[in-house]
PDB file of N, CA and C in Angstrom:
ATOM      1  N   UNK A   1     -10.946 -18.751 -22.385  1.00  0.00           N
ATOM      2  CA  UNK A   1     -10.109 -18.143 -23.405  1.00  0.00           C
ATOM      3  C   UNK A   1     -10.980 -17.161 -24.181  1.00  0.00           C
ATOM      4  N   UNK A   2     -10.501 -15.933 -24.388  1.00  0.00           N
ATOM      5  CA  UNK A   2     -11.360 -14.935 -25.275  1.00  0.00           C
ATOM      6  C   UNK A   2     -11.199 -15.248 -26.458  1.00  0.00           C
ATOM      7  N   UNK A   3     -12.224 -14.449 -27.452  1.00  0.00           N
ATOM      8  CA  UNK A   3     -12.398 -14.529 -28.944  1.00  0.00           C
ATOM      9  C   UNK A   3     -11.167 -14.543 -29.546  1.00  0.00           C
ATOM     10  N   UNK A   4     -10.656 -13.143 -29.107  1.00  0.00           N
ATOM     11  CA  UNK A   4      -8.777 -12.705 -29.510  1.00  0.00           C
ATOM     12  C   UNK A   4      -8.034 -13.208 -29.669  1.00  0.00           C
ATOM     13  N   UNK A   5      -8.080 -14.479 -27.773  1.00  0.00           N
ATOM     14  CA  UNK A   5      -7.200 -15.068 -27.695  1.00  0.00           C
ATOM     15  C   UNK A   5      -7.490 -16.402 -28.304  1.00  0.00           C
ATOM     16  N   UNK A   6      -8.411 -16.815 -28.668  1.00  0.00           N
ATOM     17  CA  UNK A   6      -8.930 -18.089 -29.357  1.00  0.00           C
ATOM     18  C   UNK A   6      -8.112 -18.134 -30.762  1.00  0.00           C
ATOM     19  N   UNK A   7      -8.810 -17.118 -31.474  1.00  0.00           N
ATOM     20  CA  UNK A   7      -7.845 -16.673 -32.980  1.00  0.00           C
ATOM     21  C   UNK A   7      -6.277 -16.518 -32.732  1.00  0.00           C
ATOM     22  N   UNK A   8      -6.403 -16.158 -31.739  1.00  0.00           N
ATOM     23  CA  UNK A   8      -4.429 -16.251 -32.262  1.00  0.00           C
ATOM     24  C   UNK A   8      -4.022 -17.550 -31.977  1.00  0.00           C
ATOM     25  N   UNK A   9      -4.325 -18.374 -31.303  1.00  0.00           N
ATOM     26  CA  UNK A   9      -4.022 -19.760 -31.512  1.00  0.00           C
ATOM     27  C   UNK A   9      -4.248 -20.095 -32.371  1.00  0.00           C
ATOM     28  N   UNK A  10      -4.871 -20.302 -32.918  1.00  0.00           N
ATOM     29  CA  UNK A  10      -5.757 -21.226 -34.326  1.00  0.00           C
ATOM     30  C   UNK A  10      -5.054 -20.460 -35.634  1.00  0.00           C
ATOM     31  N   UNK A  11      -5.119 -18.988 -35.306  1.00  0.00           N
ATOM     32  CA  UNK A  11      -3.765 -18.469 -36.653  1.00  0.00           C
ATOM     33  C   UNK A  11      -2.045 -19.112 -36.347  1.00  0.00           C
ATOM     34  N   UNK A  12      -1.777 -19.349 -34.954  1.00  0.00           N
ATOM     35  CA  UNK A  12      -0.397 -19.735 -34.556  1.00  0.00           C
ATOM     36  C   UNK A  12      -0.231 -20.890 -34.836  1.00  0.00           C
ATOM     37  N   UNK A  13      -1.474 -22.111 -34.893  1.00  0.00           N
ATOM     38  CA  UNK A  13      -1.795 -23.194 -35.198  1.00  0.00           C
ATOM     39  C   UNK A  13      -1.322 -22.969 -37.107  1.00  0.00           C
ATOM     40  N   UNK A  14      -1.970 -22.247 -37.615  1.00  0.00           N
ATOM     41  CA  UNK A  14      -2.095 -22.472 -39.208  1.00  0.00           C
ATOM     42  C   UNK A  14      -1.131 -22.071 -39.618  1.00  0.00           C
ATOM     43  N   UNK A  15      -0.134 -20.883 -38.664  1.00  0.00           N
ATOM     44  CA  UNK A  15       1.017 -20.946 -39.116  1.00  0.00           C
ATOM     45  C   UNK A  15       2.058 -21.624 -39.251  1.00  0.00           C
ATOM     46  N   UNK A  16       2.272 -22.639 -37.966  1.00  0.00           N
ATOM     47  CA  UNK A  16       2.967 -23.267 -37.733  1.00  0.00           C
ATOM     48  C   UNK A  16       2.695 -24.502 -39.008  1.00  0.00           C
ATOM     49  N   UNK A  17       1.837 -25.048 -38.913  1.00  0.00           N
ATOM     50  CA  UNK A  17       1.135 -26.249 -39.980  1.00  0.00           C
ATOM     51  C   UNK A  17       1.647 -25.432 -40.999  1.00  0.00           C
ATOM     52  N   UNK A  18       1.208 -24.467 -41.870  1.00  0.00           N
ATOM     53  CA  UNK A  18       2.035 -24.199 -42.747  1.00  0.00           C
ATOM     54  C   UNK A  18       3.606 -24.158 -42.961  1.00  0.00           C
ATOM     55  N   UNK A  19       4.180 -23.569 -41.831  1.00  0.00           N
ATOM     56  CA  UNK A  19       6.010 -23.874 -42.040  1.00  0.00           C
ATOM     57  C   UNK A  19       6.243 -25.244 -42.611  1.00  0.00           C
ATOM     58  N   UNK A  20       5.216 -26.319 -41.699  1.00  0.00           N
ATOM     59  CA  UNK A  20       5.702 -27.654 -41.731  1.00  0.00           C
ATOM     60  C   UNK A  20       5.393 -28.024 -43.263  1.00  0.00           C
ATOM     61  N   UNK A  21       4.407 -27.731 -43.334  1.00  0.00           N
ATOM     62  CA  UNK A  21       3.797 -28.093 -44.726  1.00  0.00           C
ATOM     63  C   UNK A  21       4.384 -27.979 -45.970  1.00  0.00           C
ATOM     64  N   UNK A  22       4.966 -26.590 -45.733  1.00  0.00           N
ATOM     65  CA  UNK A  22       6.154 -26.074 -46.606  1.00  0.00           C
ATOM     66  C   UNK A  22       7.349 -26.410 -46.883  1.00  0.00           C
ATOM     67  N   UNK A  23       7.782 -26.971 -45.540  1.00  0.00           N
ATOM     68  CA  UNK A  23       9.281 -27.588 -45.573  1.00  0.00           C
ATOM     69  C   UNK A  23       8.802 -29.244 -46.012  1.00  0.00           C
ATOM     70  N   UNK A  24       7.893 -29.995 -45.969  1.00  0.00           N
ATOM     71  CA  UNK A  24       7.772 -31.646 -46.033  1.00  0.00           C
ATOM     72  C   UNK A  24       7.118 -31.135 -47.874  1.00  0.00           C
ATOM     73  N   UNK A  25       6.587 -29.943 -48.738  1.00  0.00           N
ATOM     74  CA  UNK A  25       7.049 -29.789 -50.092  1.00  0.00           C
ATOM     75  C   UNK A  25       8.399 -29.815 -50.323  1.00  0.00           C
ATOM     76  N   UNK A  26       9.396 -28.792 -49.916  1.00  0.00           N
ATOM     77  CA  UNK A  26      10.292 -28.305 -50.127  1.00  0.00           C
ATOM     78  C   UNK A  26      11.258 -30.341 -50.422  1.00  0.00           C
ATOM     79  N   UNK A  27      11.368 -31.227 -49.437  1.00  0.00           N
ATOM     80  CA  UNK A  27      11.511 -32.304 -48.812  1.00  0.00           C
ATOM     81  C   UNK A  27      11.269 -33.386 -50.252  1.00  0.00           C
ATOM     82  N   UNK A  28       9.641 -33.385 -50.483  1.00  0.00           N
ATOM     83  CA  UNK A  28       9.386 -34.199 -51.165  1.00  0.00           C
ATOM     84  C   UNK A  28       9.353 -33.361 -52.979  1.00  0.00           C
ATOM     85  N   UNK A  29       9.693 -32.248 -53.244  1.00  0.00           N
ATOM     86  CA  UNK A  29       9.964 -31.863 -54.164  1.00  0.00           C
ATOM     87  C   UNK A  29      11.752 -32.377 -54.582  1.00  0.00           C
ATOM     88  N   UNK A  30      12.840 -32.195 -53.942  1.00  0.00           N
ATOM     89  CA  UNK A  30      13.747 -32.739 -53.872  1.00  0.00           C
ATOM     90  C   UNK A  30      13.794 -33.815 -53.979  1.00  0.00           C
ATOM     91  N   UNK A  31      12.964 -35.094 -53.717  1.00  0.00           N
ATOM     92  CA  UNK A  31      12.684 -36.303 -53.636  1.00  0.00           C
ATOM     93  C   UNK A  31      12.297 -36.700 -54.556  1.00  0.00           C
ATOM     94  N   UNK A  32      11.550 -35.959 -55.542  1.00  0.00           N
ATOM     95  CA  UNK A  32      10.854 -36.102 -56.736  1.00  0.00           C
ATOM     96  C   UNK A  32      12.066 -35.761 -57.910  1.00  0.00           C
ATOM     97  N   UNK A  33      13.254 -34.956 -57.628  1.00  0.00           N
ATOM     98  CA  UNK A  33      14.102 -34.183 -58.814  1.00  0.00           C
ATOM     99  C   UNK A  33      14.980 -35.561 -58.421  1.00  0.00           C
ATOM    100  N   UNK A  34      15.722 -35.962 -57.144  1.00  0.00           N
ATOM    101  CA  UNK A  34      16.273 -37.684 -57.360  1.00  0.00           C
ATOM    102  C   UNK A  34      15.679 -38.467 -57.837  1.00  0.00           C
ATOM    103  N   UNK A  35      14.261 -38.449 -57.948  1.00  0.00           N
ATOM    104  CA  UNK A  35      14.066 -39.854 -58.619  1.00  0.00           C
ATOM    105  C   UNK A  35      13.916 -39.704 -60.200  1.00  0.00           C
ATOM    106  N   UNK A  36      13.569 -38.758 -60.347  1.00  0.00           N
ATOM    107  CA  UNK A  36      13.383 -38.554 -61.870  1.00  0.00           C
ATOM    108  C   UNK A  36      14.767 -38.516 -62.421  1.00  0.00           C
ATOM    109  N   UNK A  37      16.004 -38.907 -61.765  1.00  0.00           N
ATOM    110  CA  UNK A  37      17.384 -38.265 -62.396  1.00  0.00           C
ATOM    111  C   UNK A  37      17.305 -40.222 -63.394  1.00  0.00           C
ATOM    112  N   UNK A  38      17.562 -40.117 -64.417  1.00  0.00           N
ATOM    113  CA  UNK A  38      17.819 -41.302 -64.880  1.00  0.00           C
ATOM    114  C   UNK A  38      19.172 -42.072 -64.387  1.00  0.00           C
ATOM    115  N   UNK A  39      18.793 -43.427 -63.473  1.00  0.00           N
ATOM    116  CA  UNK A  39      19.734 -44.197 -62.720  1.00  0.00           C
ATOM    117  C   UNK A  39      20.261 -45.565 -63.763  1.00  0.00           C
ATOM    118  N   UNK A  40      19.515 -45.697 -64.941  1.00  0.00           N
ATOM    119  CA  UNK A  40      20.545 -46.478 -66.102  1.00  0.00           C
ATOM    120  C   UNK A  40      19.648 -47.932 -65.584  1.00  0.00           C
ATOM    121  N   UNK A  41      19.103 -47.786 -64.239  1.00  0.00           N
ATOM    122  CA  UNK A  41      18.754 -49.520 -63.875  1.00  0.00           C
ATOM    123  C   UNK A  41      17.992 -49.636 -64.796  1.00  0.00           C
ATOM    124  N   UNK A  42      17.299 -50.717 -65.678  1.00  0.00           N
ATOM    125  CA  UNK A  42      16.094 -50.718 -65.893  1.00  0.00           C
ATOM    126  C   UNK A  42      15.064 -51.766 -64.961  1.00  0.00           C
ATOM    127  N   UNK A  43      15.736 -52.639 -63.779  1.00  0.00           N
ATOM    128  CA  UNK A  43      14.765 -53.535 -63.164  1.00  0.00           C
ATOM    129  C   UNK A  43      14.407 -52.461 -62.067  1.00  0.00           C
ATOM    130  N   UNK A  44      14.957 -51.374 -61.533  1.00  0.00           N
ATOM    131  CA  UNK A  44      14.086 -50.795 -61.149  1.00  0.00           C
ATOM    132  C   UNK A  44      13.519 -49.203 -61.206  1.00  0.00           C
ATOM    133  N   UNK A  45      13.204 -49.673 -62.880  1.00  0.00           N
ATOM    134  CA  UNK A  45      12.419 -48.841 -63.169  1.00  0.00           C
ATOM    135  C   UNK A  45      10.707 -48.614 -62.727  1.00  0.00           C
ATOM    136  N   UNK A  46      10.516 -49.994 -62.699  1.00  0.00           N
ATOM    137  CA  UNK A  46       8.791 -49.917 -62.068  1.00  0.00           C
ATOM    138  C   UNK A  46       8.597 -49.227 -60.860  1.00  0.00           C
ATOM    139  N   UNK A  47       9.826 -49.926 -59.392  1.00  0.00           N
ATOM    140  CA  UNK A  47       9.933 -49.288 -58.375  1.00  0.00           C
ATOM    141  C   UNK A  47      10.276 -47.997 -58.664  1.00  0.00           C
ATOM    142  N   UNK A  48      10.603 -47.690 -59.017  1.00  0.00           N
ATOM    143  CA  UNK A  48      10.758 -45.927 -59.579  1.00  0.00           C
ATOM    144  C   UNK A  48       9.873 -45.192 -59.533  1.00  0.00           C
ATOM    145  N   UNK A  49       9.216 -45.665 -60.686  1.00  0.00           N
ATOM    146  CA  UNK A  49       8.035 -45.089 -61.053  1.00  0.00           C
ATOM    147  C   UNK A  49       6.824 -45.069 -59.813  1.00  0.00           C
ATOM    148  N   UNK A  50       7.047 -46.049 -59.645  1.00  0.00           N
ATOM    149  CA  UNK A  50       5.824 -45.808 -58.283  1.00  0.00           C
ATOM    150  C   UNK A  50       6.159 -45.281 -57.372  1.00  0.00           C
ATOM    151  N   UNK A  51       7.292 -44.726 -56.891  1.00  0.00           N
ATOM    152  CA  UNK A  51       8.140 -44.139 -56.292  1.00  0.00           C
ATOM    153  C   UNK A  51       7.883 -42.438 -56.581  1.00  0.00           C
ATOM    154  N   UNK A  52       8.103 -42.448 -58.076  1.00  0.00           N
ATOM    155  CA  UNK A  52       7.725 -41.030 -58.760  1.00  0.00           C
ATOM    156  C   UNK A  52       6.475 -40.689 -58.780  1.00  0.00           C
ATOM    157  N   UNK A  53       5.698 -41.931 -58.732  1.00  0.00           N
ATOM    158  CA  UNK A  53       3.959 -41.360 -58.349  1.00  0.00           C
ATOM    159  C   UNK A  53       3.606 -41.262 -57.228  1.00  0.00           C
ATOM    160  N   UNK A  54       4.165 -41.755 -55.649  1.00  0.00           N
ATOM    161  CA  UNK A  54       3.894 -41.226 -54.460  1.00  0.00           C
ATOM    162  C   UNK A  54       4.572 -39.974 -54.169  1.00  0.00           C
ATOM    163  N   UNK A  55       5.577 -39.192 -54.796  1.00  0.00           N
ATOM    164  CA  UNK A  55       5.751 -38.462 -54.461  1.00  0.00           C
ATOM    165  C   UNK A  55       5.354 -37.302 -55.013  1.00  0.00           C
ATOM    166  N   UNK A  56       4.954 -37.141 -56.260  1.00  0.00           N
ATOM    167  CA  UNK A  56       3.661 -35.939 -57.123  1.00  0.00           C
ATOM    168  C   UNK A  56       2.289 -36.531 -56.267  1.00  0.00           C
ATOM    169  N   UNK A  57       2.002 -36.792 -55.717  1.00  0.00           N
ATOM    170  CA  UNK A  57       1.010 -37.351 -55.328  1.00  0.00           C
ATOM    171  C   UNK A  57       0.920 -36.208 -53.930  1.00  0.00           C
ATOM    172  N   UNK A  58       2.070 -36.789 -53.005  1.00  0.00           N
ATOM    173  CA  UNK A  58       2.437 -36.042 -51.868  1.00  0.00           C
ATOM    174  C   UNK A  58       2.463 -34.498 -52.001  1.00  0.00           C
ATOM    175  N   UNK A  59       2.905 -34.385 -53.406  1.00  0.00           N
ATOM    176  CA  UNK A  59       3.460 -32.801 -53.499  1.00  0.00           C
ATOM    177  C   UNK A  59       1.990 -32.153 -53.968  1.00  0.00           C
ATOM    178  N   UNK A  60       0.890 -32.598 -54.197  1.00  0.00           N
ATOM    179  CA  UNK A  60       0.050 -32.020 -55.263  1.00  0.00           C
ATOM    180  C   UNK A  60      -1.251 -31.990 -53.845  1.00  0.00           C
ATOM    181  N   UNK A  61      -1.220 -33.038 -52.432  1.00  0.00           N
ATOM    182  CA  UNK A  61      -2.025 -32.666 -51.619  1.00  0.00           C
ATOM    183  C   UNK A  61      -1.262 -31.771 -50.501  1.00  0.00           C
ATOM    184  N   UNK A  62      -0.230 -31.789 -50.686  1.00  0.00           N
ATOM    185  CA  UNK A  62       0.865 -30.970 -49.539  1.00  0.00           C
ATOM    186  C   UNK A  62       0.551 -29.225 -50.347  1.00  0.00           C
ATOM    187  N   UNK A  63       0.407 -29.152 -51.694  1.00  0.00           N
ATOM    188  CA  UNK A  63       0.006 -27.863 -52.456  1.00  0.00           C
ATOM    189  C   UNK A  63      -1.416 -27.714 -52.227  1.00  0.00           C
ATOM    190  N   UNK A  64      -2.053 -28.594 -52.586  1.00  0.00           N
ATOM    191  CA  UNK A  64      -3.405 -28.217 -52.007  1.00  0.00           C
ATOM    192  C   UNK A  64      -3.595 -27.603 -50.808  1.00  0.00           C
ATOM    193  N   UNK A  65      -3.116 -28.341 -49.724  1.00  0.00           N
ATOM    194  CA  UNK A  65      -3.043 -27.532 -48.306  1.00  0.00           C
ATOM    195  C   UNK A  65      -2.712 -26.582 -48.096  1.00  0.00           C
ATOM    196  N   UNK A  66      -1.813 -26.110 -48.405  1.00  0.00           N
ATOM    197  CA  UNK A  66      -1.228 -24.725 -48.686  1.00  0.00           C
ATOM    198  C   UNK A  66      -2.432 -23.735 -49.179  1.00  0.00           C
ATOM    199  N   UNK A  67      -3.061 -24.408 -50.323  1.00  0.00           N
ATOM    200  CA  UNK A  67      -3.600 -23.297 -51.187  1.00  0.00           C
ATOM    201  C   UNK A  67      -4.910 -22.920 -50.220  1.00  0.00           C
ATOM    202  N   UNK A  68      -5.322 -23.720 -49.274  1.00  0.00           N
ATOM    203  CA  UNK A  68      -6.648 -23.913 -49.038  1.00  0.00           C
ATOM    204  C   UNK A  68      -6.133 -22.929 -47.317  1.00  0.00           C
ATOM    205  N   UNK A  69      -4.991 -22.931 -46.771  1.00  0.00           N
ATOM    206  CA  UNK A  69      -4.318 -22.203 -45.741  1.00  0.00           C
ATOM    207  C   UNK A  69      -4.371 -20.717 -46.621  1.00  0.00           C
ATOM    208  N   UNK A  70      -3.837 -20.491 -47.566  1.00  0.00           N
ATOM    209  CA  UNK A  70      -3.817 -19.117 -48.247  1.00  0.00           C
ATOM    210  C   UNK A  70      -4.991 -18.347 -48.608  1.00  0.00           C
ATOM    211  N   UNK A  71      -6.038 -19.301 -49.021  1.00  0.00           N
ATOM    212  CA  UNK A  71      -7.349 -18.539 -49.203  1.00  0.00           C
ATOM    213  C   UNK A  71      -8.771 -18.805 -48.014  1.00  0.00           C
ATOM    214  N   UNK A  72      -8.180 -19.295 -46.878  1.00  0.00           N
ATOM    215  CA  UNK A  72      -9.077 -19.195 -45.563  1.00  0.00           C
ATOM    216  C   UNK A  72      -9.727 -20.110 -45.540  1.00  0.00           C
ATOM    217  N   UNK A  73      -9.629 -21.625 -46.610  1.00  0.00           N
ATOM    218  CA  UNK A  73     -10.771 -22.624 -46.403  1.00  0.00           C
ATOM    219  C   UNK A  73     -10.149 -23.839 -45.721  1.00  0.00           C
ATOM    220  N   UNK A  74      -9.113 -23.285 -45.413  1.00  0.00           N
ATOM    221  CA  UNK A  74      -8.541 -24.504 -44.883  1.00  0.00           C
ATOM    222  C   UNK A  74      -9.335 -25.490 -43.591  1.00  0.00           C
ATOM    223  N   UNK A  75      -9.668 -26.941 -43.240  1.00  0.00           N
ATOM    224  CA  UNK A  75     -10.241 -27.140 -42.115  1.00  0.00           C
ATOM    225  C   UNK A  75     -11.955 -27.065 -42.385  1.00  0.00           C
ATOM    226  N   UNK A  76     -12.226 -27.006 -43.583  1.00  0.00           N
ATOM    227  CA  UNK A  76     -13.462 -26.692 -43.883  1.00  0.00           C
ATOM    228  C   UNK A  76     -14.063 -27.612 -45.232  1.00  0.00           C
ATOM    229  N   UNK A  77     -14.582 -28.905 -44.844  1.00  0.00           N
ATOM    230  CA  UNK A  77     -15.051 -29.660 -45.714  1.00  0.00           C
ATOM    231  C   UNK A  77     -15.277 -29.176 -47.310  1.00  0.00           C
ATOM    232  N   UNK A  78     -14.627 -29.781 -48.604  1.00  0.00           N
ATOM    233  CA  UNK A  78     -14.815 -29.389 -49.835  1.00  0.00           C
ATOM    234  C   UNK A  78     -16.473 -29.709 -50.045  1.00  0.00           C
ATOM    235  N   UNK A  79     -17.199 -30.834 -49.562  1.00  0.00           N
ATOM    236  CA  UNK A  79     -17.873 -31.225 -50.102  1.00  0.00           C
ATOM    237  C   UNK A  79     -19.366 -30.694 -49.316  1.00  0.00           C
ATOM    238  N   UNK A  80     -19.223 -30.574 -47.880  1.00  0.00           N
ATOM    239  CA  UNK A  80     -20.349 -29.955 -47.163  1.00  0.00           C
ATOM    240  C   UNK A  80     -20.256 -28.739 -46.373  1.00  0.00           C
ATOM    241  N   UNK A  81     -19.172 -28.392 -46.745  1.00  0.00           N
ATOM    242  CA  UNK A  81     -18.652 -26.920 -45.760  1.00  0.00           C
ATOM    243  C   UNK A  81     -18.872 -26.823 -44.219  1.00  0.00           C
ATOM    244  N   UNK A  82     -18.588 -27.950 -44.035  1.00  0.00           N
ATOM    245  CA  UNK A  82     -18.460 -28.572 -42.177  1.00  0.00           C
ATOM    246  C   UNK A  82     -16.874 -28.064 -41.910  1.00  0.00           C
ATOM    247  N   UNK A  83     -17.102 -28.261 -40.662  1.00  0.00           N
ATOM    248  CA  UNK A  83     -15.785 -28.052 -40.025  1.00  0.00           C
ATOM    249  C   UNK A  83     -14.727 -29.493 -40.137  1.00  0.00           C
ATOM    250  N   UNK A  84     -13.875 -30.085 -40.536  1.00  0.00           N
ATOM    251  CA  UNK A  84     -12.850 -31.089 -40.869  1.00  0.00           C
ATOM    252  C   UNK A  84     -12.207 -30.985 -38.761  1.00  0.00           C
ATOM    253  N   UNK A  85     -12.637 -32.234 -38.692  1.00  0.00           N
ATOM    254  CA  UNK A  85     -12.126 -32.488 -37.176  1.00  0.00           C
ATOM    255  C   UNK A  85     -11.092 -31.942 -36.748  1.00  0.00           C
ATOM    256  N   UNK A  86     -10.390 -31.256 -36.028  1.00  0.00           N
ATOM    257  CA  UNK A  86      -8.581 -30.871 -35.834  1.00  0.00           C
ATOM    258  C   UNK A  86      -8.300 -32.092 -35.355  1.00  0.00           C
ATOM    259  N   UNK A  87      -9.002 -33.304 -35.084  1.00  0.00           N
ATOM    260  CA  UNK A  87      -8.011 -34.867 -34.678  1.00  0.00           C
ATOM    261  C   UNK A  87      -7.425 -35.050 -36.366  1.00  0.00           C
ATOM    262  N   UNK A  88      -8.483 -35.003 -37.130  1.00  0.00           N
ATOM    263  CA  UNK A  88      -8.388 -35.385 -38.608  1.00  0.00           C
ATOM    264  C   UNK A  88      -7.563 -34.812 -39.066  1.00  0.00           C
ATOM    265  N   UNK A  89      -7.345 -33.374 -39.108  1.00  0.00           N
ATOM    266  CA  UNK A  89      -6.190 -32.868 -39.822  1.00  0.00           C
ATOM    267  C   UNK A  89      -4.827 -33.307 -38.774  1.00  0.00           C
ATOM    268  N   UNK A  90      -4.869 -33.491 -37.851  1.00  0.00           N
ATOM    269  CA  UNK A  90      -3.741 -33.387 -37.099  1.00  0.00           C
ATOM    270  C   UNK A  90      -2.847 -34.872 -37.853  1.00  0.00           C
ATOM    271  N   UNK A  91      -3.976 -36.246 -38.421  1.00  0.00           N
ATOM    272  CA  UNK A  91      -3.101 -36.867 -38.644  1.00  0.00           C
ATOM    273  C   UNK A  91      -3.198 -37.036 -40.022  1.00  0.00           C
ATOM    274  N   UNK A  92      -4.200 -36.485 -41.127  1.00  0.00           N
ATOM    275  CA  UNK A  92      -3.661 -35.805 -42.305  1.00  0.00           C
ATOM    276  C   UNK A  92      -4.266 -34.490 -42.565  1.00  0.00           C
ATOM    277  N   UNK A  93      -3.139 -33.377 -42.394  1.00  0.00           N
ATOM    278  CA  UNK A  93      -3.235 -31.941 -42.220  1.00  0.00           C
ATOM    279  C   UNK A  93      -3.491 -31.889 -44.477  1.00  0.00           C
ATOM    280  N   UNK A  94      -3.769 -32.514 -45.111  1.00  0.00           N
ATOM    281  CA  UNK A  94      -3.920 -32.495 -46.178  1.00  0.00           C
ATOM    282  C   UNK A  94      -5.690 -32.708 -46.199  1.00  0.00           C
ATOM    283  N   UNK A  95      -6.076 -33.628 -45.759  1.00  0.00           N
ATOM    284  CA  UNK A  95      -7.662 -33.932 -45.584  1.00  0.00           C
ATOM    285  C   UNK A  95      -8.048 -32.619 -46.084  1.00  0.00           C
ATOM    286  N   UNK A  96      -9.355 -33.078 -47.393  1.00  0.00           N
ATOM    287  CA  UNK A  96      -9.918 -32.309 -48.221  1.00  0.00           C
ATOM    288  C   UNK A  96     -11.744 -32.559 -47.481  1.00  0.00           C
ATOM    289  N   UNK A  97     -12.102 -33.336 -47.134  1.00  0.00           N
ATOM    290  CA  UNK A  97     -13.581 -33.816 -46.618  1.00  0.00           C
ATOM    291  C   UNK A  97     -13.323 -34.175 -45.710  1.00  0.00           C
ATOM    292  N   UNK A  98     -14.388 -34.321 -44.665  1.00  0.00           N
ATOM    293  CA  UNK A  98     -14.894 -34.822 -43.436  1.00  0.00           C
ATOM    294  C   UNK A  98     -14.618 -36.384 -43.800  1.00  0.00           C
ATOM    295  N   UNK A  99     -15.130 -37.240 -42.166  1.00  0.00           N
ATOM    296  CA  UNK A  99     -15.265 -38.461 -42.566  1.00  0.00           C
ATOM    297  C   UNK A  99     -16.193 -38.671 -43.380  1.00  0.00           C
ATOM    298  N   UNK A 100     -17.536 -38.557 -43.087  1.00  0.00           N
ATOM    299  CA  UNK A 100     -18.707 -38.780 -43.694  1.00  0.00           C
ATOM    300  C   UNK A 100     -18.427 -38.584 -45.622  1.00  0.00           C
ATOM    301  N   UNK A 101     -18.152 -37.220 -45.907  1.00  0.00           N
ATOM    302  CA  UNK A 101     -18.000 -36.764 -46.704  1.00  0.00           C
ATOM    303  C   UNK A 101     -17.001 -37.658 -47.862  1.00  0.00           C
ATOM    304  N   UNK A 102     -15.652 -38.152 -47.077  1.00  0.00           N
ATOM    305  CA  UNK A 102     -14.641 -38.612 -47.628  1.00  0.00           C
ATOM    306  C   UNK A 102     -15.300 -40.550 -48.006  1.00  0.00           C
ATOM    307  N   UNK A 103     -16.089 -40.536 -46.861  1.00  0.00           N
ATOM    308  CA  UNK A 103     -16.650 -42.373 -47.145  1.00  0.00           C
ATOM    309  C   UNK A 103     -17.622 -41.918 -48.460  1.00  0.00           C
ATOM    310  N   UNK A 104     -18.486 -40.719 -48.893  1.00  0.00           N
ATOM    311  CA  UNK A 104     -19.449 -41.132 -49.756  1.00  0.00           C
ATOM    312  C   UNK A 104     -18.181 -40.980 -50.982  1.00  0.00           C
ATOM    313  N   UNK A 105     -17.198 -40.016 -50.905  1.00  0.00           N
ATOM    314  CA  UNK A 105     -16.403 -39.625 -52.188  1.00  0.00           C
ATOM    315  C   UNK A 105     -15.773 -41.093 -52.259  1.00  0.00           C
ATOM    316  N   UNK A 106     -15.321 -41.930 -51.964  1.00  0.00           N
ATOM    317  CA  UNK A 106     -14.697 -42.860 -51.770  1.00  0.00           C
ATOM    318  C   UNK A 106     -15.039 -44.089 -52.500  1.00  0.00           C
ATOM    319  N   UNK A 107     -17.157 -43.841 -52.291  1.00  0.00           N
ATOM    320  CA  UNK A 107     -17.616 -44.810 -52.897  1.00  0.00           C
ATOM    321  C   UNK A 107     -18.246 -46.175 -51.773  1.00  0.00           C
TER     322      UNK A 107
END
């Protein structure tokens, strides 16, 4: 595969990951305006709430990804500027660090 043709995959790749990325905000932003609608329960208000915190949660690394696709760092370790596995992003396309990286942030 040539240089050319290498990059246009890997841009067809980041595009595509972005549509998705965009539509599973679009998804869990909606998800976030139902739960915040006041439902009168109060027993499940706790489930709610934790409900309302996985999904700002979702929306705030699903934005991150985005932001990090928009300014070219996407796939590129925050913490050692390594390359982030494409197995790793493939099964969280949000991943901010490597493994290594993510076990020391972790603790």
């Amino acid at each position: 595969m040539s240089t050319g043709t290498h990059r246009r995959a890997d841009q067809d790749r980041l595009d595509n990951l972005h549509a998705t990325l965009s539509k599973e905000f679009e998804v869990q932003s909606a998800r976030l305006t139902e739960l915040t609608a006041d439902t009168g329960d109060p027993g499940q208000a706790h489930t709610q709430s934790a409900l309302i915190a996985a999904a700002r949660q979702s929306i705030e690394q699903i934005a991150g990804a985005l932001r990090r696709i928009a300014e070219g760092s996407y796939g590129a370790c925050e913490r050692c500027q390594g390359d982030i596995p494409a197995e790793r992003l493939e099964i969280l396309p949000h991943a901010r660090f490597c493994v290594p990286c993510q076990q020391k942030q972790n603790g």
